[in-house]
Protein backbone atom coordinates (compact mmCIF):
# COMPACT_ATOMS: atom_id res chain seq x y z
CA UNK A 1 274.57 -22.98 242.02
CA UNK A 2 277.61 -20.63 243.63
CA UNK A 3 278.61 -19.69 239.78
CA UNK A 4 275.05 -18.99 238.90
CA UNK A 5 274.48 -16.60 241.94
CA UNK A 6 277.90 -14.82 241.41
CA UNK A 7 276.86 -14.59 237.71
CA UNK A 8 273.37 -13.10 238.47
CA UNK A 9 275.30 -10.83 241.01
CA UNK A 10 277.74 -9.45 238.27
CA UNK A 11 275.28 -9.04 235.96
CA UNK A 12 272.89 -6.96 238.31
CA UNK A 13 275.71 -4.56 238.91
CA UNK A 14 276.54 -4.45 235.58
CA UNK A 15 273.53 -3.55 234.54
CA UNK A 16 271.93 -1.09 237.20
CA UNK A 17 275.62 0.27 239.03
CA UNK A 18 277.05 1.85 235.53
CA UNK A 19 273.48 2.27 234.00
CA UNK A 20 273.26 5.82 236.05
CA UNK A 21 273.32 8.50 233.87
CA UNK A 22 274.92 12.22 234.77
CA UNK A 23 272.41 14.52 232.93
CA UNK A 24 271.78 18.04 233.79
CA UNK A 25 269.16 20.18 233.25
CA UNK A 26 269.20 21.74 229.95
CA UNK A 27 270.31 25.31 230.08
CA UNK A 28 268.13 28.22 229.95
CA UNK A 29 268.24 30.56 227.07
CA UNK A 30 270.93 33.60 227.72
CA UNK A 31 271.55 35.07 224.44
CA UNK A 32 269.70 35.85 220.98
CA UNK A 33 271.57 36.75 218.00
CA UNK A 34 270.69 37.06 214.31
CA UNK A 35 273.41 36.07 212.48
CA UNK A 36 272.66 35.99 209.24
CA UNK A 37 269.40 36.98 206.74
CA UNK A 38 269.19 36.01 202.97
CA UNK A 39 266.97 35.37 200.36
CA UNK A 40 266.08 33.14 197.44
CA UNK A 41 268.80 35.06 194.95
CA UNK A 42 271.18 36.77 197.12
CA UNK A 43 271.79 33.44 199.62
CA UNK A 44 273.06 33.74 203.18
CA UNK A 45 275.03 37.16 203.88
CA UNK A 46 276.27 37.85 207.89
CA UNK A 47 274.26 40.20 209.56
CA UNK A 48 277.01 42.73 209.81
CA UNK A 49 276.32 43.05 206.15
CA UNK A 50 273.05 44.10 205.83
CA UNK A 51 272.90 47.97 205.76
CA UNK A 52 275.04 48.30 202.39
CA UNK A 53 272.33 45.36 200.74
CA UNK A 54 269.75 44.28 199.23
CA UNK A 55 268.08 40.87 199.44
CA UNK A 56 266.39 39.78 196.13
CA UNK A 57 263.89 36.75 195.38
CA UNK A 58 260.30 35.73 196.45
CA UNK A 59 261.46 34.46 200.57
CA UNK A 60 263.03 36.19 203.31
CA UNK A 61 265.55 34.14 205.09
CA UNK A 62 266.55 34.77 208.81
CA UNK A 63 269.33 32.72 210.93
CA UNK A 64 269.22 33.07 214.66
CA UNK A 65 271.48 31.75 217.27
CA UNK A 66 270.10 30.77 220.55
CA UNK A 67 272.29 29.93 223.46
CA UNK A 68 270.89 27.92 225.99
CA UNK A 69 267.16 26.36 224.90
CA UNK A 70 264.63 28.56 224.20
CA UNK A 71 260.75 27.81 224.16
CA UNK A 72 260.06 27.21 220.72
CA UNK A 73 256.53 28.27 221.36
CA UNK A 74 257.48 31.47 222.41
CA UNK A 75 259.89 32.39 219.88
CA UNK A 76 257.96 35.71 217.79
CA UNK A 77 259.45 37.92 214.88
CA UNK A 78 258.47 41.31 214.13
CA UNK A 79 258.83 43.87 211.26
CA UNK A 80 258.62 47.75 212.37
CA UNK A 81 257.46 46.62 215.56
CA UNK A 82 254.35 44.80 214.74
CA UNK A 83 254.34 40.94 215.15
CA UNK A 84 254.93 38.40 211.84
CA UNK A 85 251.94 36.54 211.96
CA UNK A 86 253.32 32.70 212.96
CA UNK A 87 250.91 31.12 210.04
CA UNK A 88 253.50 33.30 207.47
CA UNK A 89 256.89 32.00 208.78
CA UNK A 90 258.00 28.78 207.99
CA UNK A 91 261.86 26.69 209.62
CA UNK A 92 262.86 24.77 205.87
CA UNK A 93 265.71 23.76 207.21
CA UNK A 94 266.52 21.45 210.32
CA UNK A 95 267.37 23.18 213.57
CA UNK A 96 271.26 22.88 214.26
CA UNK A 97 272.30 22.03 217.61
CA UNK A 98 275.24 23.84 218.96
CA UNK A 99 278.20 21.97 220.87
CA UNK A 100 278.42 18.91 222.47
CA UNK A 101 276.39 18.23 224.62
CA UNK A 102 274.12 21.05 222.83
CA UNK A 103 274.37 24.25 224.64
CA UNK A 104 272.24 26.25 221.80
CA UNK A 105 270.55 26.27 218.80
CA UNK A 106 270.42 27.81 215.45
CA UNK A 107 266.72 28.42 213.93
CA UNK A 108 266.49 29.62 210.52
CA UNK A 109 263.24 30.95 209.51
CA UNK A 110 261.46 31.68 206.04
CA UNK A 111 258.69 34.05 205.21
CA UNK A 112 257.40 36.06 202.28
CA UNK A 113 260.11 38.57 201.24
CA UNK A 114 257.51 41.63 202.19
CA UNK A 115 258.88 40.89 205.31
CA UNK A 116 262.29 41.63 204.57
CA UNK A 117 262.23 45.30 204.99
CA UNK A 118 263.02 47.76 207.72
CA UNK A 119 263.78 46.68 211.18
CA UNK A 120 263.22 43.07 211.75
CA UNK A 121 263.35 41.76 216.02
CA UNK A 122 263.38 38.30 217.52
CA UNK A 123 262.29 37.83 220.60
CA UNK A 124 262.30 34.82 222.69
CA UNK A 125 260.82 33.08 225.86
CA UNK A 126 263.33 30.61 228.33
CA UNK A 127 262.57 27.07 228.38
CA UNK A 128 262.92 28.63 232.43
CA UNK A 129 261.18 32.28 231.64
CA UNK A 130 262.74 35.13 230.89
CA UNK A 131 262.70 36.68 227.39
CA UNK A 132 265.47 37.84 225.29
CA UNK A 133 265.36 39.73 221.57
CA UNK A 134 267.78 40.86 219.06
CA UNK A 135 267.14 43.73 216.48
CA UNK A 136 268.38 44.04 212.83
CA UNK A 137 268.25 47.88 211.00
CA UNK A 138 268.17 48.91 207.90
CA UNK A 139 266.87 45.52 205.82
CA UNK A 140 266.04 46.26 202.43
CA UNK A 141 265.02 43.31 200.07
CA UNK A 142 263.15 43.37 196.46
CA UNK A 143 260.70 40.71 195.07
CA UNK A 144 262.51 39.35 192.05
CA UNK A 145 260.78 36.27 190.75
């Protein structure tokens, strides 16, 4: 009966003692950044790149790096100023998590080339308030079927 209570005894702090986990809160978003835009002929290009080209195909494609978590509820895009409707914009690809443990995120976003000219802004809501945008000038894209 000794064994079995010593056994029961190891067990229990096995189980609950090193069972405590160290987690954090998740970080609250402190930068935007559009990193790179593309589109269905021209592929990915950096950001940097944009004012000497021109996207061609039938999507716009936008990348955006978030560090720290934003509300993905909150997250709008505008072109010229006035708001990308949300029912236009598509994410086709998975969201990429950013170091380990995560400390961002990469969106990338697809919506009717149309979209891909001019000034294009992301703006973004905190998972703890606060909102944050970037701004990209001078996009020029074509549609080329």
């Amino acid at each position: 009966m000794r064994k079995f209570t010593k056994l029961i005894l190891l067990l229990y702090l096995c189980v609950f003692a090193f069972s405590t986990a160290d987690a954090k809160p998740a970080p609250n978003l402190s930068r935007v950044q559009i990193t790179h835009v593309g589109a269905d002929h021209t592929g990915w290009i950096p950001a940097s790149e944009i004012p000497s080209t021109t996207l061609y195909g039938q999507k716009f494609y936008i990348a955006v790096q978030f560090t720290g978590y934003p509300n993905p509820n909150q997250i709008l895009l505008y072109q010229n100023g006035h708001l990308i409707p949300k029912s236009e914009i598509t994410e086709p690809f998975g969201r990429t998590g950013i170091g380990n443990p995560f400390t961002g995120w990469v969106y990338q976003f697809a919506m009717p080339i149309s979209y891909g000219n001019g000034t294009i802004a992301v703006q973004a809501s905190g998972i703890n308030g606060g909102q944050l945008f970037d701004t990209l000038y001078r996009v020029k894209s074509k549609n080329q079927p």
